[in-house]
PDB file of N, CA and C in Angstrom:
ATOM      1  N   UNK A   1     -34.848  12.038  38.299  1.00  0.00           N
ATOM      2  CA  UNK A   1     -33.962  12.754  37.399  1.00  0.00           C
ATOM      3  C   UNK A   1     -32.682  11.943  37.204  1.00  0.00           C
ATOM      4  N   UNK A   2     -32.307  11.674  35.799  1.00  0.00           N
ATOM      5  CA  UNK A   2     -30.989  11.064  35.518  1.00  0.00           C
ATOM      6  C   UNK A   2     -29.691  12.006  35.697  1.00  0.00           C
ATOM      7  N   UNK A   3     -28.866  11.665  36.772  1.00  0.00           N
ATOM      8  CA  UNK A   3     -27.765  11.958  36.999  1.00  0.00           C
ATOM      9  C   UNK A   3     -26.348  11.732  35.638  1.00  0.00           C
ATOM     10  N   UNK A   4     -25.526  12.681  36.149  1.00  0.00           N
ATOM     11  CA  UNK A   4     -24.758  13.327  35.035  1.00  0.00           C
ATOM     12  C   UNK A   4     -24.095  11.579  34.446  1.00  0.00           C
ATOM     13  N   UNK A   5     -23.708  10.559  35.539  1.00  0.00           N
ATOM     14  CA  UNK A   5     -23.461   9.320  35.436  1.00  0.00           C
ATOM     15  C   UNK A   5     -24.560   8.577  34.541  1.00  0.00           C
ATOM     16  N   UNK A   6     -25.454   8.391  34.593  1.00  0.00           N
ATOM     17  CA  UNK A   6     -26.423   7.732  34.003  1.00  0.00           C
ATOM     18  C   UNK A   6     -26.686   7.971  32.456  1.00  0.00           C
ATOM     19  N   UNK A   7     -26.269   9.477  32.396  1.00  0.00           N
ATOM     20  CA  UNK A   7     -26.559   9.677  30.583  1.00  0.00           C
ATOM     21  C   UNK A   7     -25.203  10.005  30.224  1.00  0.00           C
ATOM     22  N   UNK A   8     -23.952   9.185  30.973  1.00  0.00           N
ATOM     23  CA  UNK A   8     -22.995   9.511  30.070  1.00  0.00           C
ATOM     24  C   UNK A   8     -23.047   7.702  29.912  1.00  0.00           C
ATOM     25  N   UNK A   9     -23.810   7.115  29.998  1.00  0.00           N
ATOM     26  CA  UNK A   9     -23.355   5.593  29.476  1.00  0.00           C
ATOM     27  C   UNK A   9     -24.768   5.241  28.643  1.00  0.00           C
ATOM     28  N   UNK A  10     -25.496   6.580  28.148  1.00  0.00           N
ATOM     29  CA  UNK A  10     -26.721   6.469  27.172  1.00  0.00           C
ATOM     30  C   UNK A  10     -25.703   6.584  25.715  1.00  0.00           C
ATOM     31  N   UNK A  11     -26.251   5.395  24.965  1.00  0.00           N
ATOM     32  CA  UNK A  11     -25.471   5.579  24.009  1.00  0.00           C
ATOM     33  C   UNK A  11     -26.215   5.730  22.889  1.00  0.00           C
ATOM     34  N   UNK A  12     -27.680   5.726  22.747  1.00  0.00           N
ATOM     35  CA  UNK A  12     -28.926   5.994  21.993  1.00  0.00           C
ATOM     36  C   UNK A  12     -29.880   5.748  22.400  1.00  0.00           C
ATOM     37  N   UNK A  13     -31.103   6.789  21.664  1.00  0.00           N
ATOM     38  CA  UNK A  13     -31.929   6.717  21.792  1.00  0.00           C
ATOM     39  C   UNK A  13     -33.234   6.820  20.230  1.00  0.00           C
ATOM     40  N   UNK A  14     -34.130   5.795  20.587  1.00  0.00           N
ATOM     41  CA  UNK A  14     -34.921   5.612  19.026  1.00  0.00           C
ATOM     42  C   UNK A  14     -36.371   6.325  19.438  1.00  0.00           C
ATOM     43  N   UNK A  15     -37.000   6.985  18.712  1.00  0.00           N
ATOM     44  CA  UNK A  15     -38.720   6.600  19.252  1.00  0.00           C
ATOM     45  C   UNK A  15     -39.397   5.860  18.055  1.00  0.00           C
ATOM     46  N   UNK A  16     -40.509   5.576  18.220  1.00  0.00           N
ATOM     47  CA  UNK A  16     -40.904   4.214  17.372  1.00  0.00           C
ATOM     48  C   UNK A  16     -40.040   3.431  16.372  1.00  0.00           C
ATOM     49  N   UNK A  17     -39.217   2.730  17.122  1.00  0.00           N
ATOM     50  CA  UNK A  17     -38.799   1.525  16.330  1.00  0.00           C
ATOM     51  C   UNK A  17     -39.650   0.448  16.096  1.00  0.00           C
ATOM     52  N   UNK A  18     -39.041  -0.594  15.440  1.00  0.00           N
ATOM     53  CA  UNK A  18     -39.662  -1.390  14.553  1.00  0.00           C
ATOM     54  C   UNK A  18     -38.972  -2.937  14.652  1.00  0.00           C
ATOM     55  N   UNK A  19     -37.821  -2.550  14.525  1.00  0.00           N
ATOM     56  CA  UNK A  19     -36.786  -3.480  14.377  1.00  0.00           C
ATOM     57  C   UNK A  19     -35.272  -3.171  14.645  1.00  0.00           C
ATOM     58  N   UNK A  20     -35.055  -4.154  15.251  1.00  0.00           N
ATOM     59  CA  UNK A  20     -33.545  -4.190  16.013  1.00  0.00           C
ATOM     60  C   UNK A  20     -32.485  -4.976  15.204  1.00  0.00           C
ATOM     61  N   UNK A  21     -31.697  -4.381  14.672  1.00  0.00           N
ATOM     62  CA  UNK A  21     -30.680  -5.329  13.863  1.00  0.00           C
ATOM     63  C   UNK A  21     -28.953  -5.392  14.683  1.00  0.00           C
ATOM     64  N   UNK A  22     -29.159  -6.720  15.266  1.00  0.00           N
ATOM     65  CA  UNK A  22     -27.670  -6.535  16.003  1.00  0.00           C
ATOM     66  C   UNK A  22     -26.772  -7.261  15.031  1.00  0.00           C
ATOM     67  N   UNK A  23     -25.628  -6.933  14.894  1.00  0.00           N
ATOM     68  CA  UNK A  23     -24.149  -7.463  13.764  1.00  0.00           C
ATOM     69  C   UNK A  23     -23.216  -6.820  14.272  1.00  0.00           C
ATOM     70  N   UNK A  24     -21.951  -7.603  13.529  1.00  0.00           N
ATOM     71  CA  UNK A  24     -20.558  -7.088  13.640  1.00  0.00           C
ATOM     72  C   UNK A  24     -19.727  -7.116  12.384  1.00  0.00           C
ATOM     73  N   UNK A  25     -18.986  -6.269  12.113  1.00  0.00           N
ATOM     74  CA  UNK A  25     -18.437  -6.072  10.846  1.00  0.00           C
ATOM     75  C   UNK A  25     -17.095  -5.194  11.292  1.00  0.00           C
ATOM     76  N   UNK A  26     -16.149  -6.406  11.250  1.00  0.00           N
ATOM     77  CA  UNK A  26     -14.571  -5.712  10.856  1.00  0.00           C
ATOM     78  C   UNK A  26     -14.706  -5.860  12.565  1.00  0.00           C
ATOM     79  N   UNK A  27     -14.543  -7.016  13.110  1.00  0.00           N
ATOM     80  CA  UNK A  27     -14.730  -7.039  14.630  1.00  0.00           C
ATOM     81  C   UNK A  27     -14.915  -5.860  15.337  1.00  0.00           C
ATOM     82  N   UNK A  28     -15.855  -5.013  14.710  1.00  0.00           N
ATOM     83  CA  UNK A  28     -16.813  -3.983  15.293  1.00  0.00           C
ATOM     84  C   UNK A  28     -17.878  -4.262  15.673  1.00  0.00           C
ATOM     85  N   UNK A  29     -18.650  -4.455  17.370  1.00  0.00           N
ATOM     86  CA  UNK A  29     -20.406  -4.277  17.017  1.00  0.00           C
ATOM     87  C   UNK A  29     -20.966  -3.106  16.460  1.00  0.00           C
ATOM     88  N   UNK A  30     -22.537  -3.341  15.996  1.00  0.00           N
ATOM     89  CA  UNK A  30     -23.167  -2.344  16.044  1.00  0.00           C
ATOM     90  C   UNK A  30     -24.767  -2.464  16.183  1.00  0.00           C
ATOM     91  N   UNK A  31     -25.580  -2.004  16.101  1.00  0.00           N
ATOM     92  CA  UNK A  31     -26.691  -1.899  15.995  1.00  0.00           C
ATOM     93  C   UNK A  31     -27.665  -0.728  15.361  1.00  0.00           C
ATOM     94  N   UNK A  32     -28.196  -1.684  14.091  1.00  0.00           N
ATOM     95  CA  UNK A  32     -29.513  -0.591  13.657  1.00  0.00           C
ATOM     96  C   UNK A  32     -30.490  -0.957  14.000  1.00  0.00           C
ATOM     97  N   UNK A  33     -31.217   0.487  13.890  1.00  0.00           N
ATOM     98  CA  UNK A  33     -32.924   0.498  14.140  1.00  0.00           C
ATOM     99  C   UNK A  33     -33.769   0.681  12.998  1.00  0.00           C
ATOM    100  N   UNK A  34     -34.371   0.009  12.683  1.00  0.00           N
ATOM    101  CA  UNK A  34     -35.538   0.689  11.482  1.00  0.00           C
ATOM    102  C   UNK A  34     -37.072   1.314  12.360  1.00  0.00           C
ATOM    103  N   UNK A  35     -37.535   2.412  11.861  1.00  0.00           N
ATOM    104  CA  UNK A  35     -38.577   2.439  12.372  1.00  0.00           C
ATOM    105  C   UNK A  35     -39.999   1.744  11.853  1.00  0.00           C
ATOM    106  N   UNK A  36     -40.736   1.810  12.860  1.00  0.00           N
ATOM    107  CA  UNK A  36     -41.798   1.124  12.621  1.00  0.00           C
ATOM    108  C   UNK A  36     -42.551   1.693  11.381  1.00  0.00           C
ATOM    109  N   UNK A  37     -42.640   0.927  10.200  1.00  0.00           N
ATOM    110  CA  UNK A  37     -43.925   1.527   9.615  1.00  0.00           C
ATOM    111  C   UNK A  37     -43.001   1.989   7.948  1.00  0.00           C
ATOM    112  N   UNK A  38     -41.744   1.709   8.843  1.00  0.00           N
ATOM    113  CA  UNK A  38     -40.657   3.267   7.964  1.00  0.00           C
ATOM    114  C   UNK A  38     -39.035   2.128   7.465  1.00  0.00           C
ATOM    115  N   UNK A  39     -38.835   0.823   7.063  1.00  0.00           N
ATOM    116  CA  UNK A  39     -37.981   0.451   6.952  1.00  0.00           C
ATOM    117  C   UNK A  39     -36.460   0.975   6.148  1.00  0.00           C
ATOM    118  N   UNK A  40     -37.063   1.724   5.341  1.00  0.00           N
ATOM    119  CA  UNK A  40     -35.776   2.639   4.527  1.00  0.00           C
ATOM    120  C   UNK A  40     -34.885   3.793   5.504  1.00  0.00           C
ATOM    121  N   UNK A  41     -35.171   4.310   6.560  1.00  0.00           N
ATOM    122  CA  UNK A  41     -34.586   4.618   7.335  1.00  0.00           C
ATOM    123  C   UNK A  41     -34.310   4.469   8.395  1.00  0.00           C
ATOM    124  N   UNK A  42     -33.657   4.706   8.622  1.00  0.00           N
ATOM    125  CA  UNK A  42     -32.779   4.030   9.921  1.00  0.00           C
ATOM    126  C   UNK A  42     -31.525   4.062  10.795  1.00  0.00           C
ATOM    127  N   UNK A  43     -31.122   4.272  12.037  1.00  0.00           N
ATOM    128  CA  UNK A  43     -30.173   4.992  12.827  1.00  0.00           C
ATOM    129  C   UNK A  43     -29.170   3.606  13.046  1.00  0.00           C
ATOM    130  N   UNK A  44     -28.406   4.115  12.848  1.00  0.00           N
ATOM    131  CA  UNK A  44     -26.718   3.229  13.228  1.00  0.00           C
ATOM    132  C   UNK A  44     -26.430   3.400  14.461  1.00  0.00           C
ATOM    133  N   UNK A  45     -25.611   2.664  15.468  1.00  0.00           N
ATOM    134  CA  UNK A  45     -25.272   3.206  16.502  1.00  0.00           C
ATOM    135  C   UNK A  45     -23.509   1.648  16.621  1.00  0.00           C
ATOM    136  N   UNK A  46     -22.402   2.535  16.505  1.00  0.00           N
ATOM    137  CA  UNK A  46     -21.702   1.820  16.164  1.00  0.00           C
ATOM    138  C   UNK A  46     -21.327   1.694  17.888  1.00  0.00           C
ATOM    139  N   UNK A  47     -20.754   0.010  18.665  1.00  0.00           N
ATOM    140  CA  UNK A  47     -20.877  -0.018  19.613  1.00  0.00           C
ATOM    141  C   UNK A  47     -19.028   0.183  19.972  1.00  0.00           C
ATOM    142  N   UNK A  48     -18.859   0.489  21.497  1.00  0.00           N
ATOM    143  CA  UNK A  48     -17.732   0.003  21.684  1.00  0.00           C
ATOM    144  C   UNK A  48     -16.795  -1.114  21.744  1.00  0.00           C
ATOM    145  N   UNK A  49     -16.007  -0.894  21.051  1.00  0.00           N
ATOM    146  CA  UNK A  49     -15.225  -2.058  20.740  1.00  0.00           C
ATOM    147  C   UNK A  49     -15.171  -3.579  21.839  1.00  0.00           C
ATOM    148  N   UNK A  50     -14.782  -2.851  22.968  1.00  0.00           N
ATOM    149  CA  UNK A  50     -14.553  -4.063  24.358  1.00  0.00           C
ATOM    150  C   UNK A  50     -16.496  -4.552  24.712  1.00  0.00           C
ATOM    151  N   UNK A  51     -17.260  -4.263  24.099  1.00  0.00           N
ATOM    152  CA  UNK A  51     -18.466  -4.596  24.597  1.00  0.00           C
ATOM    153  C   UNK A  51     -18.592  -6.409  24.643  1.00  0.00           C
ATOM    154  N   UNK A  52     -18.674  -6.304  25.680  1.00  0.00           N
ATOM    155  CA  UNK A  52     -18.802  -8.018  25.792  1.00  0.00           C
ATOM    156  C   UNK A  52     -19.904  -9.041  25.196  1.00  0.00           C
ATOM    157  N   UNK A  53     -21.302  -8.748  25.490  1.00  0.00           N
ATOM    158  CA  UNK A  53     -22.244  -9.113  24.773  1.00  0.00           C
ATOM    159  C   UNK A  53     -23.612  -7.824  24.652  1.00  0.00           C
ATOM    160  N   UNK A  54     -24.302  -7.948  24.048  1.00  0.00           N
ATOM    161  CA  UNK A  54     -25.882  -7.314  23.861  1.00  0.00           C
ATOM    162  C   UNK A  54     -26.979  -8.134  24.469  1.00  0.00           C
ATOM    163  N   UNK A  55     -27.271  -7.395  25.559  1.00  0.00           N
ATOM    164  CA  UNK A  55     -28.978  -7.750  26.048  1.00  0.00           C
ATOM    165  C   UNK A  55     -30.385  -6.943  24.940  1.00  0.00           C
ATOM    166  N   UNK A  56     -31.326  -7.737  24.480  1.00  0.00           N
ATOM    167  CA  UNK A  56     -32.160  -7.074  24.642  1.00  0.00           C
ATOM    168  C   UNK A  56     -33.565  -7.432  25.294  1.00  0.00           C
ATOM    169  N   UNK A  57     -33.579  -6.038  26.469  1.00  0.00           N
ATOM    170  CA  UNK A  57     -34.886  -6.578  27.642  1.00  0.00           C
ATOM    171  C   UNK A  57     -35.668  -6.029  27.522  1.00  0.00           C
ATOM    172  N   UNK A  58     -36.878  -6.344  28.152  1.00  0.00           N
ATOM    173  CA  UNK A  58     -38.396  -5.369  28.146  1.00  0.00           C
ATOM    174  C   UNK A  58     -38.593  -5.789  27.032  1.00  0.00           C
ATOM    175  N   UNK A  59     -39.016  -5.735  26.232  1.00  0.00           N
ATOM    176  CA  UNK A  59     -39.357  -5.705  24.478  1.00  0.00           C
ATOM    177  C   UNK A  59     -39.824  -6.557  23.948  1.00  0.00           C
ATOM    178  N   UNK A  60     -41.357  -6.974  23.891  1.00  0.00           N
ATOM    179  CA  UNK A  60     -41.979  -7.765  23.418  1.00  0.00           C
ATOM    180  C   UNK A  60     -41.499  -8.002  22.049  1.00  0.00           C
ATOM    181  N   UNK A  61     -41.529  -9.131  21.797  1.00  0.00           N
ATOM    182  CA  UNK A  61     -40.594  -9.547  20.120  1.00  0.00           C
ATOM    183  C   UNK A  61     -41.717 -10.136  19.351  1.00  0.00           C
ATOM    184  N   UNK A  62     -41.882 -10.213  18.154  1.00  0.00           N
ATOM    185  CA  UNK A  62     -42.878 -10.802  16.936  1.00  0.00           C
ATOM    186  C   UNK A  62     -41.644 -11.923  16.461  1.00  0.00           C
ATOM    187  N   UNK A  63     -40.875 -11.332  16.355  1.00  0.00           N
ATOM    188  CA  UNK A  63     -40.150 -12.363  15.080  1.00  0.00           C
ATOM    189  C   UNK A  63     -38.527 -12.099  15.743  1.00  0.00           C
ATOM    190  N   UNK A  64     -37.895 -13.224  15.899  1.00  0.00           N
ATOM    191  CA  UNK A  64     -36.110 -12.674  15.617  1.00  0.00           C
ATOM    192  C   UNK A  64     -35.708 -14.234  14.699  1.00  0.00           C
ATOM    193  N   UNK A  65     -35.048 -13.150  13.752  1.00  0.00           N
ATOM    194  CA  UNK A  65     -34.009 -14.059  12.710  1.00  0.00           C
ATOM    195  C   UNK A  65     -32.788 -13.840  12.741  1.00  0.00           C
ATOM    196  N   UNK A  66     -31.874 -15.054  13.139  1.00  0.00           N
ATOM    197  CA  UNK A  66     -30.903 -15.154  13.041  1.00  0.00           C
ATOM    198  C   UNK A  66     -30.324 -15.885  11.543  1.00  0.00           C
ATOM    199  N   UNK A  67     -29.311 -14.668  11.644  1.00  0.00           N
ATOM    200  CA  UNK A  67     -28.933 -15.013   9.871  1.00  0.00           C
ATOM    201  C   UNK A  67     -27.127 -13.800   9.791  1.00  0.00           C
ATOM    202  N   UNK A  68     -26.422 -15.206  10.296  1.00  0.00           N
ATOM    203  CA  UNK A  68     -24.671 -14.287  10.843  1.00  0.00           C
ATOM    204  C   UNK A  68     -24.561 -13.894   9.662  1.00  0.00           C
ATOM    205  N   UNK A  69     -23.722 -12.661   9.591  1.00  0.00           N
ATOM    206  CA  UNK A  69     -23.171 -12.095  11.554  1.00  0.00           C
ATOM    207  C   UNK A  69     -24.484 -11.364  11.659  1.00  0.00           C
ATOM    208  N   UNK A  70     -25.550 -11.517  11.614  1.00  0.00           N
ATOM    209  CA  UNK A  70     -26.350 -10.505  12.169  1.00  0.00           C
ATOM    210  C   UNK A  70     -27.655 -11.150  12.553  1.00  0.00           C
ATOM    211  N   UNK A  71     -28.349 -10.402  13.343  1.00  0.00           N
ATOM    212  CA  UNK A  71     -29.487 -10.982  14.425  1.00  0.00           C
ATOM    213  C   UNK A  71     -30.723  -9.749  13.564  1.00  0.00           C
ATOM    214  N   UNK A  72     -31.729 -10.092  13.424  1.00  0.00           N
ATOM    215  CA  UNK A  72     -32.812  -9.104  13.161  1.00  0.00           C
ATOM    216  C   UNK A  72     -33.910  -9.010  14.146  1.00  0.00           C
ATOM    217  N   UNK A  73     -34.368  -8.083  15.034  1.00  0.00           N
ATOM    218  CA  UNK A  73     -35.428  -8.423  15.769  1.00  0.00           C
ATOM    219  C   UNK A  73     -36.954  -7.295  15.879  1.00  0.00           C
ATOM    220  N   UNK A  74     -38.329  -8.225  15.143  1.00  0.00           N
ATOM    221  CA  UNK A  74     -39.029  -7.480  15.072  1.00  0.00           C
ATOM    222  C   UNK A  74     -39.402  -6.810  16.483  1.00  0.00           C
ATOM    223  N   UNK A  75     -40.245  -6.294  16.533  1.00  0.00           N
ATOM    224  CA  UNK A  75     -40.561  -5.812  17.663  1.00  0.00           C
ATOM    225  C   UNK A  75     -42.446  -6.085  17.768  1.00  0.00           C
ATOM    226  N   UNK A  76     -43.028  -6.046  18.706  1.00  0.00           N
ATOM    227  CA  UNK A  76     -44.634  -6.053  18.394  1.00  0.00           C
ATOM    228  C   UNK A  76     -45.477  -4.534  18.191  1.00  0.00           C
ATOM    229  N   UNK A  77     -45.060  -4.412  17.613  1.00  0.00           N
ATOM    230  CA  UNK A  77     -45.379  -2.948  17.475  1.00  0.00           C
ATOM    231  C   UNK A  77     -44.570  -1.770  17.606  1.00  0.00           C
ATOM    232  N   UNK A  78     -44.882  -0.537  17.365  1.00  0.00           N
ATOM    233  CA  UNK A  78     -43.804   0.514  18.008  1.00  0.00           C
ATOM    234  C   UNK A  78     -43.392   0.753  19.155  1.00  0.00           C
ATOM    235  N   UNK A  79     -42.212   0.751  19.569  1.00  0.00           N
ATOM    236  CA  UNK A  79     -41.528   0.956  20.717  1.00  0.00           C
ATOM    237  C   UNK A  79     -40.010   1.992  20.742  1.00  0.00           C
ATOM    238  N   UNK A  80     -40.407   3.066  22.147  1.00  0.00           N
ATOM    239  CA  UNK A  80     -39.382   3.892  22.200  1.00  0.00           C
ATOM    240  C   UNK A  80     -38.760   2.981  23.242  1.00  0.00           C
ATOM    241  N   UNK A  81     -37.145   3.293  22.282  1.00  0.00           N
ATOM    242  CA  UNK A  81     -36.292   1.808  22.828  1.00  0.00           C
ATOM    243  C   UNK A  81     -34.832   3.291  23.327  1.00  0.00           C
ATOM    244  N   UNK A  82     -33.617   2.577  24.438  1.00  0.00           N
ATOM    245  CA  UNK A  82     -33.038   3.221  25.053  1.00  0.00           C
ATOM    246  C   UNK A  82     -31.579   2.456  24.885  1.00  0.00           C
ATOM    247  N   UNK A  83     -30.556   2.434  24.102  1.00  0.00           N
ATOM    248  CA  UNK A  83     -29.564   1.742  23.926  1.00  0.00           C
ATOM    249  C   UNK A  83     -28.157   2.220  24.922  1.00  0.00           C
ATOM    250  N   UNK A  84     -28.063   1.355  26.421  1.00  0.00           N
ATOM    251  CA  UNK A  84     -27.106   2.157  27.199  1.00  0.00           C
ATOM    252  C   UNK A  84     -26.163   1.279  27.533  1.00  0.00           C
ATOM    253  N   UNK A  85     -25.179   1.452  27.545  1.00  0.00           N
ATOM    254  CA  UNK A  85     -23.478   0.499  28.080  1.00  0.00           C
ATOM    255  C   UNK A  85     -23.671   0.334  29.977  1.00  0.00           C
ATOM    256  N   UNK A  86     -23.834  -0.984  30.357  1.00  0.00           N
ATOM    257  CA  UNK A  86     -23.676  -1.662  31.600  1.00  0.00           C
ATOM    258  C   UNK A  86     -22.319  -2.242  32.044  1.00  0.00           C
ATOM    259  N   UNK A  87     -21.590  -1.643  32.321  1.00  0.00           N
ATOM    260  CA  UNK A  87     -19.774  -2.114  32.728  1.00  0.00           C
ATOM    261  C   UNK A  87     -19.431  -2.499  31.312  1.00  0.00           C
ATOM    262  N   UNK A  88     -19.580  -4.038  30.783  1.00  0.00           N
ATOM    263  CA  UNK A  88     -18.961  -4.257  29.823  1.00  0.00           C
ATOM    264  C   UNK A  88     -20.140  -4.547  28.571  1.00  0.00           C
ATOM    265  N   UNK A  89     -20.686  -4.722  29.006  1.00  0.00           N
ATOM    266  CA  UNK A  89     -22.373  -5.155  27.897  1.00  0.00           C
ATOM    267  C   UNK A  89     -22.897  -4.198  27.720  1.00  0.00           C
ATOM    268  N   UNK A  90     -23.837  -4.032  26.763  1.00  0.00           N
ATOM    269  CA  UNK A  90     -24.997  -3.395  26.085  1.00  0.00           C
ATOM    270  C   UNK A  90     -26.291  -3.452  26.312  1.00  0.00           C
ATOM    271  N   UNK A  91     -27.007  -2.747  26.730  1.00  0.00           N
ATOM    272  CA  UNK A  91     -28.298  -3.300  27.143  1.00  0.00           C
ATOM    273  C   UNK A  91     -29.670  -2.300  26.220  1.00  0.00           C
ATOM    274  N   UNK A  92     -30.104  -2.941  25.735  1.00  0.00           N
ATOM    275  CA  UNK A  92     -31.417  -2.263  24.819  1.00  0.00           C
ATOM    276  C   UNK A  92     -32.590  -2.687  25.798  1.00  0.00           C
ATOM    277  N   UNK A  93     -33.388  -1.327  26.038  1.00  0.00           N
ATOM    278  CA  UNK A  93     -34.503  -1.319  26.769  1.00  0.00           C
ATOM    279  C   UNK A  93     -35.585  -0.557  26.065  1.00  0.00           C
ATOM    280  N   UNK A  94     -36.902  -0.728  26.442  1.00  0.00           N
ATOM    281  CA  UNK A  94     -37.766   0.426  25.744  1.00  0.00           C
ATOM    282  C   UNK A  94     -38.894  -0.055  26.379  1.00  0.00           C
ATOM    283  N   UNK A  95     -39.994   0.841  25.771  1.00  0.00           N
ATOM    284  CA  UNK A  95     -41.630   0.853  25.916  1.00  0.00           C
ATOM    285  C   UNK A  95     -42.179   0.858  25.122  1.00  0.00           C
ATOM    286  N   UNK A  96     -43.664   0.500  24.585  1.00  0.00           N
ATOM    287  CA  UNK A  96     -44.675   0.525  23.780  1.00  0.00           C
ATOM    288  C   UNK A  96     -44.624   2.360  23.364  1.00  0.00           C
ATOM    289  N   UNK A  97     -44.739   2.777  22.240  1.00  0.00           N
ATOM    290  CA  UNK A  97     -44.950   4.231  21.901  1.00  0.00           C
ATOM    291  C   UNK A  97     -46.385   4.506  22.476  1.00  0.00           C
ATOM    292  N   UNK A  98     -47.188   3.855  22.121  1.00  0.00           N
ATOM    293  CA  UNK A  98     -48.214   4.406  23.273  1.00  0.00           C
ATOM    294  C   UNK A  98     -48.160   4.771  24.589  1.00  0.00           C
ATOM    295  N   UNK A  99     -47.229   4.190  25.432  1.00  0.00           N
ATOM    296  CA  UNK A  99     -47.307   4.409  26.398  1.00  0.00           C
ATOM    297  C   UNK A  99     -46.198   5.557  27.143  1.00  0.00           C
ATOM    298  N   UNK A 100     -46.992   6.291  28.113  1.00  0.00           N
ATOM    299  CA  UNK A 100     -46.250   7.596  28.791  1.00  0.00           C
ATOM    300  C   UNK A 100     -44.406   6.896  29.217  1.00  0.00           C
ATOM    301  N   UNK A 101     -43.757   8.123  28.524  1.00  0.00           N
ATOM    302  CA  UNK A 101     -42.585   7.834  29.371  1.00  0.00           C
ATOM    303  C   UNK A 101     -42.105   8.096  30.614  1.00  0.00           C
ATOM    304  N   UNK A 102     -41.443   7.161  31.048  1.00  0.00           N
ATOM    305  CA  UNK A 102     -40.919   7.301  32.514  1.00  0.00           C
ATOM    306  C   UNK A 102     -39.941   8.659  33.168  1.00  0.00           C
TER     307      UNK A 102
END
């Protein structure tokens, strides 16, 4: 069970994504998601300002294009992905949508 600490540094959550779009605009980060299957929509998640850098782990990748200020990253399929703040960084995690969550 996630403690009251643990989901106050959850800063999103996607189920079947598709693609990961990391950028910054107006020395803001942020990150969108498109879903898989579904590119016209898609969740924003504007980051905190002091965030030092973005990890993204676990997550088998097809394709990443870099093309500043912004990073695009396919994914291999659908994946429920977990976007949470680590002290000063960002860390994007997830799983295959097929597979049971933890």
């Amino acid at each position: 069970m996630a403690t009251k600490s643990d989901t106050d540094n959850v800063i999103g959550r996607v189920k079947r994504a598709g693609v990961i779009i990391l950028g910054v605009s107006a020395n803001r980060p942020w990150i969108e998601v498109c879903y898989e299957g579904d590119l016209m929509h898609t969740e924003k998640f504007e980051l905190p300002a002091g965030a030092a850098q973005v990890f993204v782990e676990e997550l088998p990748q097809k394709t990443i294009l870099f093309e500043p200020p912004r990073t695009m990253i396919y994914l291999d399929g659908p994946h429920h992905i977990e976007i949470r703040r680590e002290g000063d960084n960002i860390v994007v995690r997830g799983e295959r949508a097929g597979e049971p969550l933890a």
